[in-house]
N, C-alpha and C. Protein backbone atom coordinates (compact mmCIF):
# COMPACT_ATOMS: atom_id res chain seq x y z
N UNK A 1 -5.22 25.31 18.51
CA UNK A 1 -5.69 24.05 17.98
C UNK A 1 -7.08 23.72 18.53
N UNK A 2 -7.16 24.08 19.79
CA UNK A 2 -8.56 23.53 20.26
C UNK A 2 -9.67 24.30 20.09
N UNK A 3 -9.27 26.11 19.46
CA UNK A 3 -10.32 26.86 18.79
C UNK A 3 -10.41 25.98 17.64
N UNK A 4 -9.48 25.73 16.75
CA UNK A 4 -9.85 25.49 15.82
C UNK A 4 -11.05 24.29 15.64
N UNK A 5 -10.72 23.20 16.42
CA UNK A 5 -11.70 21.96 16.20
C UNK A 5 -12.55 22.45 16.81
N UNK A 6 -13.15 23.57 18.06
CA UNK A 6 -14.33 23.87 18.44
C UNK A 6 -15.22 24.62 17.30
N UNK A 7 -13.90 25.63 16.54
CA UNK A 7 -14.79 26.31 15.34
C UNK A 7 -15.31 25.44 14.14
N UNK A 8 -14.27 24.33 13.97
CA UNK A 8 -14.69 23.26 12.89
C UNK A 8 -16.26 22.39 13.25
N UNK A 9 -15.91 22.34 14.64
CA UNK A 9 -17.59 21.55 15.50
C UNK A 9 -18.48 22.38 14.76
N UNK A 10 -18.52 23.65 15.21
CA UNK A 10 -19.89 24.98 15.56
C UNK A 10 -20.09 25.02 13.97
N UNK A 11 -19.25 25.14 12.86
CA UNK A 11 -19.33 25.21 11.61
C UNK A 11 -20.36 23.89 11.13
N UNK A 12 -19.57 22.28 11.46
CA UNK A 12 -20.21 21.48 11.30
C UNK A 12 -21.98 21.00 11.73
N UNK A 13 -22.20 21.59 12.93
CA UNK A 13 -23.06 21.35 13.63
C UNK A 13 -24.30 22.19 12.65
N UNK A 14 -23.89 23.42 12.75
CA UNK A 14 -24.55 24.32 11.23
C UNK A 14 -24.98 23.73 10.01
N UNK A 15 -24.41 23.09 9.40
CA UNK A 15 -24.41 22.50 8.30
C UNK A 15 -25.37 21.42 8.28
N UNK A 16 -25.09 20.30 9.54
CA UNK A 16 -25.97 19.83 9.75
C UNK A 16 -27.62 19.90 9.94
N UNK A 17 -27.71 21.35 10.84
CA UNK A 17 -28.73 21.64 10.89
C UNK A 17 -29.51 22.29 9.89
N UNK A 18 -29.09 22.73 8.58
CA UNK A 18 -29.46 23.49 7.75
C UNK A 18 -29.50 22.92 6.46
N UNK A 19 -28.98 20.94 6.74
CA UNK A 19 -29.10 20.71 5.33
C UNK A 19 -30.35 20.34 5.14
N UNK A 20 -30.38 20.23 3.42
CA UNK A 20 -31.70 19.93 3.16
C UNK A 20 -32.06 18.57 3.60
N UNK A 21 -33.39 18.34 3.91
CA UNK A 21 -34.08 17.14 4.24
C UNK A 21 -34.96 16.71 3.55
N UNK A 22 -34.84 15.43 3.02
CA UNK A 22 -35.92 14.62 2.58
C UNK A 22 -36.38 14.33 3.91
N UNK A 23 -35.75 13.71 4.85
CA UNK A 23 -36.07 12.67 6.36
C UNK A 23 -35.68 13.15 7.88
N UNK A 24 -34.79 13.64 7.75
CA UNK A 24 -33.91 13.41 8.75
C UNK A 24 -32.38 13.95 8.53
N UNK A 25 -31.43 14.43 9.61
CA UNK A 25 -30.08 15.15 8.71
C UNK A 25 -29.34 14.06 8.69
N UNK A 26 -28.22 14.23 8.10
CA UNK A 26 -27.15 13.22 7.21
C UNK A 26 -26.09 12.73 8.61
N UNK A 27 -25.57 11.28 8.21
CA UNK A 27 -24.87 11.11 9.47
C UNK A 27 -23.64 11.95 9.33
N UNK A 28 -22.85 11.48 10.29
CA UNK A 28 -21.52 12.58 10.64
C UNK A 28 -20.65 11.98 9.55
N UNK A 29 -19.53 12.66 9.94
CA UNK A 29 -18.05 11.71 8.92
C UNK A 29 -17.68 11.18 9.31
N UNK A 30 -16.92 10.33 8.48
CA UNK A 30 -15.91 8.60 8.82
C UNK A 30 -15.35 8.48 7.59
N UNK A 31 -14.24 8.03 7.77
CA UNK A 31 -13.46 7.76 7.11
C UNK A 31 -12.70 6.31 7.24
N UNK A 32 -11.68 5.79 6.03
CA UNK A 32 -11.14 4.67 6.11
C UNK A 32 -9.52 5.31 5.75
N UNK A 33 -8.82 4.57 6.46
CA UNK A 33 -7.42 5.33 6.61
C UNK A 33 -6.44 3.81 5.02
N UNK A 34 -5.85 4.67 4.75
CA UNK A 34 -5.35 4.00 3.58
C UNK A 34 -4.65 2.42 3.45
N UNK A 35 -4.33 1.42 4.66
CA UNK A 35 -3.97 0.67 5.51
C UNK A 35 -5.47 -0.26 6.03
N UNK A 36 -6.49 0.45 5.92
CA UNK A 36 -7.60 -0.31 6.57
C UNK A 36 -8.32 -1.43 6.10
N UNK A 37 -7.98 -1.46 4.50
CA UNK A 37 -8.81 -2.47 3.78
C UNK A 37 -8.22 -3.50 3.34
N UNK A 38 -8.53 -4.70 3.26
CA UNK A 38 -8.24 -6.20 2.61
C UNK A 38 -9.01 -6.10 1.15
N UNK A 39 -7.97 -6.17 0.15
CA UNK A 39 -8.87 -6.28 -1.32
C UNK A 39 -9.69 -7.67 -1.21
N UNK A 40 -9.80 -8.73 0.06
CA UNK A 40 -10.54 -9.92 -0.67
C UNK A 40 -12.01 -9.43 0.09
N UNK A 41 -12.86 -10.21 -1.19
CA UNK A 41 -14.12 -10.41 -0.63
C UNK A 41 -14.75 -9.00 -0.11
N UNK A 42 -15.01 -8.02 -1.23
CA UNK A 42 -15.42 -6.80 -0.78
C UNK A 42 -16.73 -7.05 -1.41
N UNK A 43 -18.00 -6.32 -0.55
CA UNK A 43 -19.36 -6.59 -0.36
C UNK A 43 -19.44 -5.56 -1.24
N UNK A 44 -20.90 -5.22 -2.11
CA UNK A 44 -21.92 -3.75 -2.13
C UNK A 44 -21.93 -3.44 -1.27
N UNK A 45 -21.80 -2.44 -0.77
CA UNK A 45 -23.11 -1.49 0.15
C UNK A 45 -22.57 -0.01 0.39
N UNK A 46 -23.25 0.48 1.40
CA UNK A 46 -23.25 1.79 1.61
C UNK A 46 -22.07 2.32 2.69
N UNK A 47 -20.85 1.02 3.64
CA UNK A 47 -20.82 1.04 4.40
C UNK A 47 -18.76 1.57 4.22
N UNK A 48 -18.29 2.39 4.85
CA UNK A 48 -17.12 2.00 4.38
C UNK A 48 -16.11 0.96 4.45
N UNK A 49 -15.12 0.22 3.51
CA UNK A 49 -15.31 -1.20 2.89
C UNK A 49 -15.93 -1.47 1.96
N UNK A 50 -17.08 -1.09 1.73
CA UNK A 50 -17.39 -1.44 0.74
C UNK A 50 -17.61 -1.16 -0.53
N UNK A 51 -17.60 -1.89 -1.47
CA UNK A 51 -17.76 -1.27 -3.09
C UNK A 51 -19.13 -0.66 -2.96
N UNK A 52 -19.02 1.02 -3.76
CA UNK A 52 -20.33 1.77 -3.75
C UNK A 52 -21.25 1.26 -4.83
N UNK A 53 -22.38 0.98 -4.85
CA UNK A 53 -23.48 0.40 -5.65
C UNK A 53 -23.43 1.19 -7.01
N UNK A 54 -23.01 0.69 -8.06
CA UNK A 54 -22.94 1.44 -9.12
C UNK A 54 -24.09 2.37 -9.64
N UNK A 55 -24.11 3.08 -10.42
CA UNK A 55 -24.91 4.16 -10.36
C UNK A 55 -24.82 4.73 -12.21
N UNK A 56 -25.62 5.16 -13.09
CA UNK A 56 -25.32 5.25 -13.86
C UNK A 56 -26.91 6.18 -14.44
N UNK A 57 -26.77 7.01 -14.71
CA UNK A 57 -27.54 8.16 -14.87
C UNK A 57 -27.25 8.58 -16.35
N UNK A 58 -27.95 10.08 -16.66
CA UNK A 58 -27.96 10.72 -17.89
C UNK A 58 -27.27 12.39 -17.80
N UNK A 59 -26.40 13.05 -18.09
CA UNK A 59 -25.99 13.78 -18.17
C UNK A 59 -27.15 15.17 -18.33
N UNK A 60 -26.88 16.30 -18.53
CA UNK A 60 -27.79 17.57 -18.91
C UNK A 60 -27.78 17.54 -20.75
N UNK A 61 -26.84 16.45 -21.01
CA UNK A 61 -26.69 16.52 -22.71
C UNK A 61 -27.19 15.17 -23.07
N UNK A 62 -28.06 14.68 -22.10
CA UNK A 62 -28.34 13.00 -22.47
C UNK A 62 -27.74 12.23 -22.94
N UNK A 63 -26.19 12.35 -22.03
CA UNK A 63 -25.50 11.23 -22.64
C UNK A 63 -25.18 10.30 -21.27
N UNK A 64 -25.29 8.86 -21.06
CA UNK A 64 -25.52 8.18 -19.69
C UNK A 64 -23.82 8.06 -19.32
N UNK A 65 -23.79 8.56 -17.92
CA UNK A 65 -22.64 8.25 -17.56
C UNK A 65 -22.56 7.80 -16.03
N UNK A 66 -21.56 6.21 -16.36
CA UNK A 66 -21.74 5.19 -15.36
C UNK A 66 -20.71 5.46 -14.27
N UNK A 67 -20.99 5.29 -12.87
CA UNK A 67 -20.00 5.42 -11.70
C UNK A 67 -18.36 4.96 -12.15
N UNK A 68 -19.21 3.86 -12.43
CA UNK A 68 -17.63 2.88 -13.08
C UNK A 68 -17.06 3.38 -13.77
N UNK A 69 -17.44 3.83 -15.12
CA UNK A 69 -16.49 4.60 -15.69
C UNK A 69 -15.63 5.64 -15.43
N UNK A 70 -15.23 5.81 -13.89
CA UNK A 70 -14.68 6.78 -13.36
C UNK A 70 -13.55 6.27 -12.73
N UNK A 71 -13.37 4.59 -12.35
CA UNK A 71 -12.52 4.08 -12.29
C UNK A 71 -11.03 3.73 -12.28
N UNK A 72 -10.36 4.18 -11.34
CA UNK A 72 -8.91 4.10 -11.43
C UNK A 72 -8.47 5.71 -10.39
N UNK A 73 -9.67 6.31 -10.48
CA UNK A 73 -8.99 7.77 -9.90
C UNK A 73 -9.80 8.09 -8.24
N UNK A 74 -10.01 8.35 -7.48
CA UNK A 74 -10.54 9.13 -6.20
C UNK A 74 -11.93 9.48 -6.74
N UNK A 75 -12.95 9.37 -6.55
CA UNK A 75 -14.36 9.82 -6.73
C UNK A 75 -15.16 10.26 -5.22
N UNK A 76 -15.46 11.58 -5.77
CA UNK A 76 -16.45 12.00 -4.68
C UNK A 76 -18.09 12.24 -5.26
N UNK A 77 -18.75 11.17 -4.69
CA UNK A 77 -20.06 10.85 -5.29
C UNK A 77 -21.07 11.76 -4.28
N UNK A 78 -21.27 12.72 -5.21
CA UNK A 78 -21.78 14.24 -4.64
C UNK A 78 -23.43 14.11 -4.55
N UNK A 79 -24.11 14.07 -3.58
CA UNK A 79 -25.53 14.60 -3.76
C UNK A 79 -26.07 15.74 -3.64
N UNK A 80 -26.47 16.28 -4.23
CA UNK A 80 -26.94 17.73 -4.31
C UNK A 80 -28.14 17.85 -5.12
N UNK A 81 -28.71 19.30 -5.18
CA UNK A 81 -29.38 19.93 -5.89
C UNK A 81 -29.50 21.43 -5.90
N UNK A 82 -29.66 21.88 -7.23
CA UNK A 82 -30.02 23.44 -7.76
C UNK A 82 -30.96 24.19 -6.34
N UNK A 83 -31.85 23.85 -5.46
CA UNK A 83 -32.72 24.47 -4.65
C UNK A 83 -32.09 24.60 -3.15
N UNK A 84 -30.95 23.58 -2.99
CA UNK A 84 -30.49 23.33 -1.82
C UNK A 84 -29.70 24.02 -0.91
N UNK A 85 -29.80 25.39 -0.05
CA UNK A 85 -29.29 26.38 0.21
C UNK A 85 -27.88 25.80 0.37
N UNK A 86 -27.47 25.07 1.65
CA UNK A 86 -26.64 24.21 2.42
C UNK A 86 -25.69 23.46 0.95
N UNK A 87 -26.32 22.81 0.16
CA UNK A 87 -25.55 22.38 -1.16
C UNK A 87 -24.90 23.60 -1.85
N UNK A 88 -25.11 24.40 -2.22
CA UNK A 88 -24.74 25.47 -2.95
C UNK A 88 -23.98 26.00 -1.90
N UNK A 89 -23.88 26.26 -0.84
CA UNK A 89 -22.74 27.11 -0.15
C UNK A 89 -21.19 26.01 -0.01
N UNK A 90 -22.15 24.63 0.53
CA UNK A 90 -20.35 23.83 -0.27
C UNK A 90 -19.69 23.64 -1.49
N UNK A 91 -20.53 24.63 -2.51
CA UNK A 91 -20.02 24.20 -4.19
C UNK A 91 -18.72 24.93 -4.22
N UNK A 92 -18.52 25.86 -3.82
CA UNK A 92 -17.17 26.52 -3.82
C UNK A 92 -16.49 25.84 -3.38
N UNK A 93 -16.35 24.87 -2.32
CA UNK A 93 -15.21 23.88 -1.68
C UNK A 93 -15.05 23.22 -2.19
N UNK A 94 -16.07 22.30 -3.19
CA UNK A 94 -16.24 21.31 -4.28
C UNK A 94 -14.81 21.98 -5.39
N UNK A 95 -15.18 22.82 -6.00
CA UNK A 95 -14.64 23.47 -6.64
C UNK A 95 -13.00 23.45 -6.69
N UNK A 96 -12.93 23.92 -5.29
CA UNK A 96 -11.40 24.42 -4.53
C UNK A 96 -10.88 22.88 -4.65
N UNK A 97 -11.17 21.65 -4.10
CA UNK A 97 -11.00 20.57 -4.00
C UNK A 97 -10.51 20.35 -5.17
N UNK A 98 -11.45 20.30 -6.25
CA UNK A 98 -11.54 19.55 -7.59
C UNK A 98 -9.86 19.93 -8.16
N UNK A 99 -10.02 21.43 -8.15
CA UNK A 99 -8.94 22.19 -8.99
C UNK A 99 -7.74 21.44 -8.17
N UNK A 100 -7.43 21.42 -7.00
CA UNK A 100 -6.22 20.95 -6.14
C UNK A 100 -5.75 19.74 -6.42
N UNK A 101 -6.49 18.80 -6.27
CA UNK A 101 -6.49 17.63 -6.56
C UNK A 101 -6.79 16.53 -7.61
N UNK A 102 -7.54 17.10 -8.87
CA UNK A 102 -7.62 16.27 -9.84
C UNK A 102 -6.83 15.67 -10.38
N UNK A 103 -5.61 16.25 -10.12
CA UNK A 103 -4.64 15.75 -11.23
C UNK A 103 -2.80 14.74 -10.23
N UNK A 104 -3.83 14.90 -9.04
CA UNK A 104 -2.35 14.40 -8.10
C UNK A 104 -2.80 13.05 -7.86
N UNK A 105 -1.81 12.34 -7.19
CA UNK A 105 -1.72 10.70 -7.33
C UNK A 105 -2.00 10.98 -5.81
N UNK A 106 -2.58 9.23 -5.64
CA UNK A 106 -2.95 8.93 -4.04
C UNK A 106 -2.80 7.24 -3.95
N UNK A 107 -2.80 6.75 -2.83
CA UNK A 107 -2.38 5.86 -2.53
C UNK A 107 -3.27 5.20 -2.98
N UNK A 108 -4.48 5.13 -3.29
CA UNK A 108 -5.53 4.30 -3.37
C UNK A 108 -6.22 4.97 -4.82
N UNK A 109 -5.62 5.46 -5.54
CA UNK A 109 -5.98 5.64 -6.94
C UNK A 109 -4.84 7.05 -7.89
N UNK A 110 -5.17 7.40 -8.85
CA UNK A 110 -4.70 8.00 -9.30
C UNK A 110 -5.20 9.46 -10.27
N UNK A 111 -5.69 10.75 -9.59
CA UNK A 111 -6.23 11.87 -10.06
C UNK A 111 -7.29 11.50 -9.27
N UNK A 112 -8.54 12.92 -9.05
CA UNK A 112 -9.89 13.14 -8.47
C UNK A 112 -10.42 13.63 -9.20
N UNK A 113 -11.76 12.90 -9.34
CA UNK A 113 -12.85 13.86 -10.04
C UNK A 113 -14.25 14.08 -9.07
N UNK A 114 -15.44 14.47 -9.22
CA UNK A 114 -16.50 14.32 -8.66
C UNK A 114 -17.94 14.13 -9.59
N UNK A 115 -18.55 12.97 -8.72
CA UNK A 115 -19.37 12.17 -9.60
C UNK A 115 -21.08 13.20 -8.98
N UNK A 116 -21.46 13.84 -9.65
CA UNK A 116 -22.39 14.93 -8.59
C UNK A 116 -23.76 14.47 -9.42
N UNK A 117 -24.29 14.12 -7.97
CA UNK A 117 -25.95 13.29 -8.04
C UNK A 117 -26.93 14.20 -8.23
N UNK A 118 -27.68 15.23 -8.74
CA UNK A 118 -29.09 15.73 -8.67
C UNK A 118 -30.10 15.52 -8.64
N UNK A 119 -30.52 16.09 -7.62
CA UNK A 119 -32.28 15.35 -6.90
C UNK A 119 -32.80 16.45 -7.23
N UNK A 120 -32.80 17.78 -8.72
CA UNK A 120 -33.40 18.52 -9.22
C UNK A 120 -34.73 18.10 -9.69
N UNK A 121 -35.74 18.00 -10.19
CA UNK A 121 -36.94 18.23 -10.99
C UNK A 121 -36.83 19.23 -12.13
N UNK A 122 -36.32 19.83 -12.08
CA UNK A 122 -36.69 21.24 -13.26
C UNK A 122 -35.06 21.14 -14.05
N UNK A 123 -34.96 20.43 -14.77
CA UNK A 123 -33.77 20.26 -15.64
C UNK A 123 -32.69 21.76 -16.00
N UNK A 124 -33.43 22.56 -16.08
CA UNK A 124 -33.10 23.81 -16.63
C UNK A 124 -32.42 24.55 -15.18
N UNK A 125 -33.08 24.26 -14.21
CA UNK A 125 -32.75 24.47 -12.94
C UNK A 125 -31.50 24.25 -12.75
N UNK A 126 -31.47 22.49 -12.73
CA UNK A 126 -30.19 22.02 -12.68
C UNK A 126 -28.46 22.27 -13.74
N UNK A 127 -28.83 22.58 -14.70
CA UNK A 127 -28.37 23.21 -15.52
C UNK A 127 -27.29 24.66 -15.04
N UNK A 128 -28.45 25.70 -14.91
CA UNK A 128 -27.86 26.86 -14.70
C UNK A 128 -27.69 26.46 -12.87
N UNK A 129 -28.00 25.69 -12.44
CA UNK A 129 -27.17 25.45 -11.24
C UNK A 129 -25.40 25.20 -10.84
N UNK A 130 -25.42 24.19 -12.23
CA UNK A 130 -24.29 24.02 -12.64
C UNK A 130 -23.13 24.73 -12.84
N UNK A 131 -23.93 26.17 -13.67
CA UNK A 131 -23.08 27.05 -14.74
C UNK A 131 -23.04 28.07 -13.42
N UNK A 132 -23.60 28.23 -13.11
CA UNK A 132 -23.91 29.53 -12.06
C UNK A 132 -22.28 29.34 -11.13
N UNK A 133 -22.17 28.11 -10.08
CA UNK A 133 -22.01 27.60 -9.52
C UNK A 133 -20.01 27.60 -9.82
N UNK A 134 -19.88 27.30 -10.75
CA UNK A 134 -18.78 26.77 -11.63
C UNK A 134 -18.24 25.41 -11.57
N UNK A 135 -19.13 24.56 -11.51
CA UNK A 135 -19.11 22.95 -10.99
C UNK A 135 -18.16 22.64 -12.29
N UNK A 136 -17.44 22.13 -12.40
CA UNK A 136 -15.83 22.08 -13.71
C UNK A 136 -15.74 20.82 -14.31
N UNK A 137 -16.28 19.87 -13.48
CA UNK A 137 -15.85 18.21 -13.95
C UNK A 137 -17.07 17.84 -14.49
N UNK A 138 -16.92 17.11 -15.47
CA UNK A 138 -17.85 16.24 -16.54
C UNK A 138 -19.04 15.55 -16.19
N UNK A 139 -18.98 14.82 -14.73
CA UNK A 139 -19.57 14.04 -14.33
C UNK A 139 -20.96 14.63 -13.60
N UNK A 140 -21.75 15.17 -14.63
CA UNK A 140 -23.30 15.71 -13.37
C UNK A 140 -24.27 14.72 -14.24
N UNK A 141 -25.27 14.21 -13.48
CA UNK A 141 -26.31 13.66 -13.70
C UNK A 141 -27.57 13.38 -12.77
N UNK A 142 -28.62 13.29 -13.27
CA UNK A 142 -29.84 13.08 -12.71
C UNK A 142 -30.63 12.32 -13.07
N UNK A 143 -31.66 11.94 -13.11
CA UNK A 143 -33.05 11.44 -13.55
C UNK A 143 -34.49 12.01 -13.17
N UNK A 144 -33.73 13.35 -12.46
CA UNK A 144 -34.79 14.68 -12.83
C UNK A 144 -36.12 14.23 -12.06
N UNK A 145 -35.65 12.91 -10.85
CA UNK A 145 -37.09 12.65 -9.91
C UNK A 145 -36.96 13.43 -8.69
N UNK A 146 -36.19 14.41 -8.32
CA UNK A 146 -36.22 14.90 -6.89
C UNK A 146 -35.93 14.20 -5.89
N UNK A 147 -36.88 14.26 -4.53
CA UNK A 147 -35.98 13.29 -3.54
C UNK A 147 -36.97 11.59 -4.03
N UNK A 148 -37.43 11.85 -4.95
CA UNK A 148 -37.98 10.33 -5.62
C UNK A 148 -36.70 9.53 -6.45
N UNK A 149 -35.44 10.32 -6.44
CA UNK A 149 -34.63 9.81 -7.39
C UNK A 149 -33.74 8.44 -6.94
N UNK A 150 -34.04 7.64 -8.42
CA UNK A 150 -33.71 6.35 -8.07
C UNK A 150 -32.50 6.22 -7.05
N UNK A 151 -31.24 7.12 -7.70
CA UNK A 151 -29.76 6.96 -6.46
C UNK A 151 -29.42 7.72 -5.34
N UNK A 152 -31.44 8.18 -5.31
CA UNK A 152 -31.26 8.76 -3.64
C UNK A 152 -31.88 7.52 -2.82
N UNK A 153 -32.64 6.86 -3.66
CA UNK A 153 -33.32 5.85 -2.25
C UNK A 153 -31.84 4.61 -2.98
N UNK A 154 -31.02 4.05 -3.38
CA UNK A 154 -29.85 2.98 -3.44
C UNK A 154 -29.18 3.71 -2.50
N UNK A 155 -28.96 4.82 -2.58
CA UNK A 155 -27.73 5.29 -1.27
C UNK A 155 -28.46 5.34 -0.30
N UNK A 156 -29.68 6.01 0.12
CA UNK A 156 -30.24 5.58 1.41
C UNK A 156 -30.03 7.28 1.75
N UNK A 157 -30.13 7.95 0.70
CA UNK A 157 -30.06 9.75 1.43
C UNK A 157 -30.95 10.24 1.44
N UNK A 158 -31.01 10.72 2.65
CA UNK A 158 -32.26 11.43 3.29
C UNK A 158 -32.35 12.69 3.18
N UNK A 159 -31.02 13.27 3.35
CA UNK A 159 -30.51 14.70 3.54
C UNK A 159 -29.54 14.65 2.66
N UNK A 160 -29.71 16.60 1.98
CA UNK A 160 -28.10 16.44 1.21
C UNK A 160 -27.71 18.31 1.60
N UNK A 161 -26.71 18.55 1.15
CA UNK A 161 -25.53 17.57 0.68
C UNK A 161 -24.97 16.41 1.46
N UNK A 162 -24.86 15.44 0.68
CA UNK A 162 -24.24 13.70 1.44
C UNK A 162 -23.61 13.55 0.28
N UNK A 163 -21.88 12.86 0.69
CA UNK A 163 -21.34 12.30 -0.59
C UNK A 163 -20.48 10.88 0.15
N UNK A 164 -20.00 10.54 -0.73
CA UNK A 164 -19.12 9.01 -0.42
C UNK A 164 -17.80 9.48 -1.09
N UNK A 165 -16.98 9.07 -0.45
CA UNK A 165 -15.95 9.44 -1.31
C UNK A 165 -15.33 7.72 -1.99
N UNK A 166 -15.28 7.46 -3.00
CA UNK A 166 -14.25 5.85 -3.16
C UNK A 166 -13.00 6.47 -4.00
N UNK A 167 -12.11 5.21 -3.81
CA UNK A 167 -11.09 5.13 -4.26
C UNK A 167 -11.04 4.47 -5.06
N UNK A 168 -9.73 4.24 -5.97
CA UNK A 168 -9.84 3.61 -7.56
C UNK A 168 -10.47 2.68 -8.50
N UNK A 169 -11.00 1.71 -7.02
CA UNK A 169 -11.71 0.44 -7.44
C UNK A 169 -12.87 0.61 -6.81
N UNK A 170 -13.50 1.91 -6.29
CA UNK A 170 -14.73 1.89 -5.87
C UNK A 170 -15.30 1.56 -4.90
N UNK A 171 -14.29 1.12 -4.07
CA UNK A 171 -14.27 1.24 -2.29
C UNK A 171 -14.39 2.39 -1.56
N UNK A 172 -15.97 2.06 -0.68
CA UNK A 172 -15.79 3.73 0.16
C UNK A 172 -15.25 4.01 1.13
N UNK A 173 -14.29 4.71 0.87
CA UNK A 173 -13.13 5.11 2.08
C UNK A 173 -13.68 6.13 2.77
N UNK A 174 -14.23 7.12 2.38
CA UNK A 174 -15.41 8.30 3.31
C UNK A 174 -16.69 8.42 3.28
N UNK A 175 -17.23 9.08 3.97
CA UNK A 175 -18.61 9.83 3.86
C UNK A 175 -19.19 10.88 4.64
N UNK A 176 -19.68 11.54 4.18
CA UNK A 176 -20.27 12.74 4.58
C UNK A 176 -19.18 13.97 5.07
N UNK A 177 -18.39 13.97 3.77
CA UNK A 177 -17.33 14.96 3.89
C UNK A 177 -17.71 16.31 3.83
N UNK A 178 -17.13 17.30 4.60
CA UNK A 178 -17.88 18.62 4.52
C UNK A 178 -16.55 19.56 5.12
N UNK A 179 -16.96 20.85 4.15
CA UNK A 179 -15.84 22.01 4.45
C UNK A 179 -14.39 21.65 4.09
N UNK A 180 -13.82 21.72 5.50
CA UNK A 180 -12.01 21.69 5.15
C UNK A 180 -12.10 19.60 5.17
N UNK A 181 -12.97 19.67 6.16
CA UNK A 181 -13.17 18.16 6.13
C UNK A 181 -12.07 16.97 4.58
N UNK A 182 -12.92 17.34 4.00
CA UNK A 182 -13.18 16.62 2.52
C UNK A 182 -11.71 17.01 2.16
N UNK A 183 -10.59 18.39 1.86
CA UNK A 183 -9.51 18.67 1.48
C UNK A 183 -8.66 17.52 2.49
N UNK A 184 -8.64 18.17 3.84
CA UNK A 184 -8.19 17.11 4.68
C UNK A 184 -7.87 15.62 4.67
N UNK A 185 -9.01 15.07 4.18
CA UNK A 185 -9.25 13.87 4.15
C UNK A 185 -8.28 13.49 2.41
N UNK A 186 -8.17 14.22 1.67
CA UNK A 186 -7.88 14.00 -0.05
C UNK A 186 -5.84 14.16 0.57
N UNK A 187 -5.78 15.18 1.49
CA UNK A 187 -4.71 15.23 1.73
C UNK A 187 -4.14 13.43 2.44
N UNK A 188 -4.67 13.16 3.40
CA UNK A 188 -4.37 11.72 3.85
C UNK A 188 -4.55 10.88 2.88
N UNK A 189 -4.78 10.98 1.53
CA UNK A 189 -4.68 9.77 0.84
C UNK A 189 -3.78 10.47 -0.11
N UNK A 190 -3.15 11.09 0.35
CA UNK A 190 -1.99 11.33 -1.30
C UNK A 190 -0.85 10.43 -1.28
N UNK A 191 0.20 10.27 -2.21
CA UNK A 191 1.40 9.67 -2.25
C UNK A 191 2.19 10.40 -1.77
């Protein structure tokens, strides 16, 4: 057990150091345990507790698709991009996640999908990033500004990969999930 969380550290610590940077690397993880929240009087912000700042972008087929409309199920609000070494080596876990869990119930919503942010420039990039990759769920969008992109400076990301995870009503129960991390964490919120 105590290799294991030393190997989970040395893995993490990696990741950290190798993600991409707009600024500075991404904070650590935290989480909200299923028991932790009061539905009254929940704020915006970035913080967990709180409702994630809605977000509503354009697809690779220009069709706009809003955070909210994702509503009722587990969302992992993915930042990434096509250039991002560190992003692309967690797309396979993305993946593994998605397939496991999309379709199972959790205490705090019902099915998972992932809402995946691109701070690409080169559309075509982002695209066969996609396809390359085997990213499966519906939800990719951008506005094709790079780290100029409008829902990188509302979330406040400096570094990616960075995601939030919310639950049915859009409360962020995680952030900055990474590796077994993120399965782990989908496991503590099941029914």
């Amino acid at each position: 057990m105590k290799f294991k969380r030393i190997s989970y550290l040395f893995f993490s610590a990696i990741l950290v150091l190798s993600a991409c940077s707009g600024k500075r690397t991404g904070e650590g993880q935290s989480q909200l345990s299923a028991t932790d929240l009061v539905a009254s009087e929940v704020t915006t912000g970035l913080e967990i507790g709180q409702r994630a700042p809605e977000l509503t972008y354009l697809s690779p087929e220009g069709k706009k698709i809003s955070l909210s409309s994702l509503r009722g199920q587990m969302v992992l609000i993915d930042f990434w991009a096509s250039w991002c070494m560190p992003c692309r080596i967690e797309n396979p876990n993305l993946v593994e996640v998605y397939r496991k869990y999309s379709n199972k119930r959790f205490t705090r919503g019902n099915g998972f999908t992932i809402y995946s942010v691109s701070l690409d420039k080169d559309k075509e990039a982002w695209i066969n990033g996609i396809k390359n990759d085997g990213l499966l769920w519906k939800s990719h969008v951008s506005d094709l500004k790079g780290w100029s992109a409008d829902a990188a400076a509302l979330y406040k990301v400096e570094a990616i990969p960075a995601n939030f995870l919310v639950d049915a009503e859009g409360i962020i129960v995680a952030r900055n999930l990474r590796a077994d991390a993120l399965g782990q964490t989908m496991e503590s919120f099941l029914r």
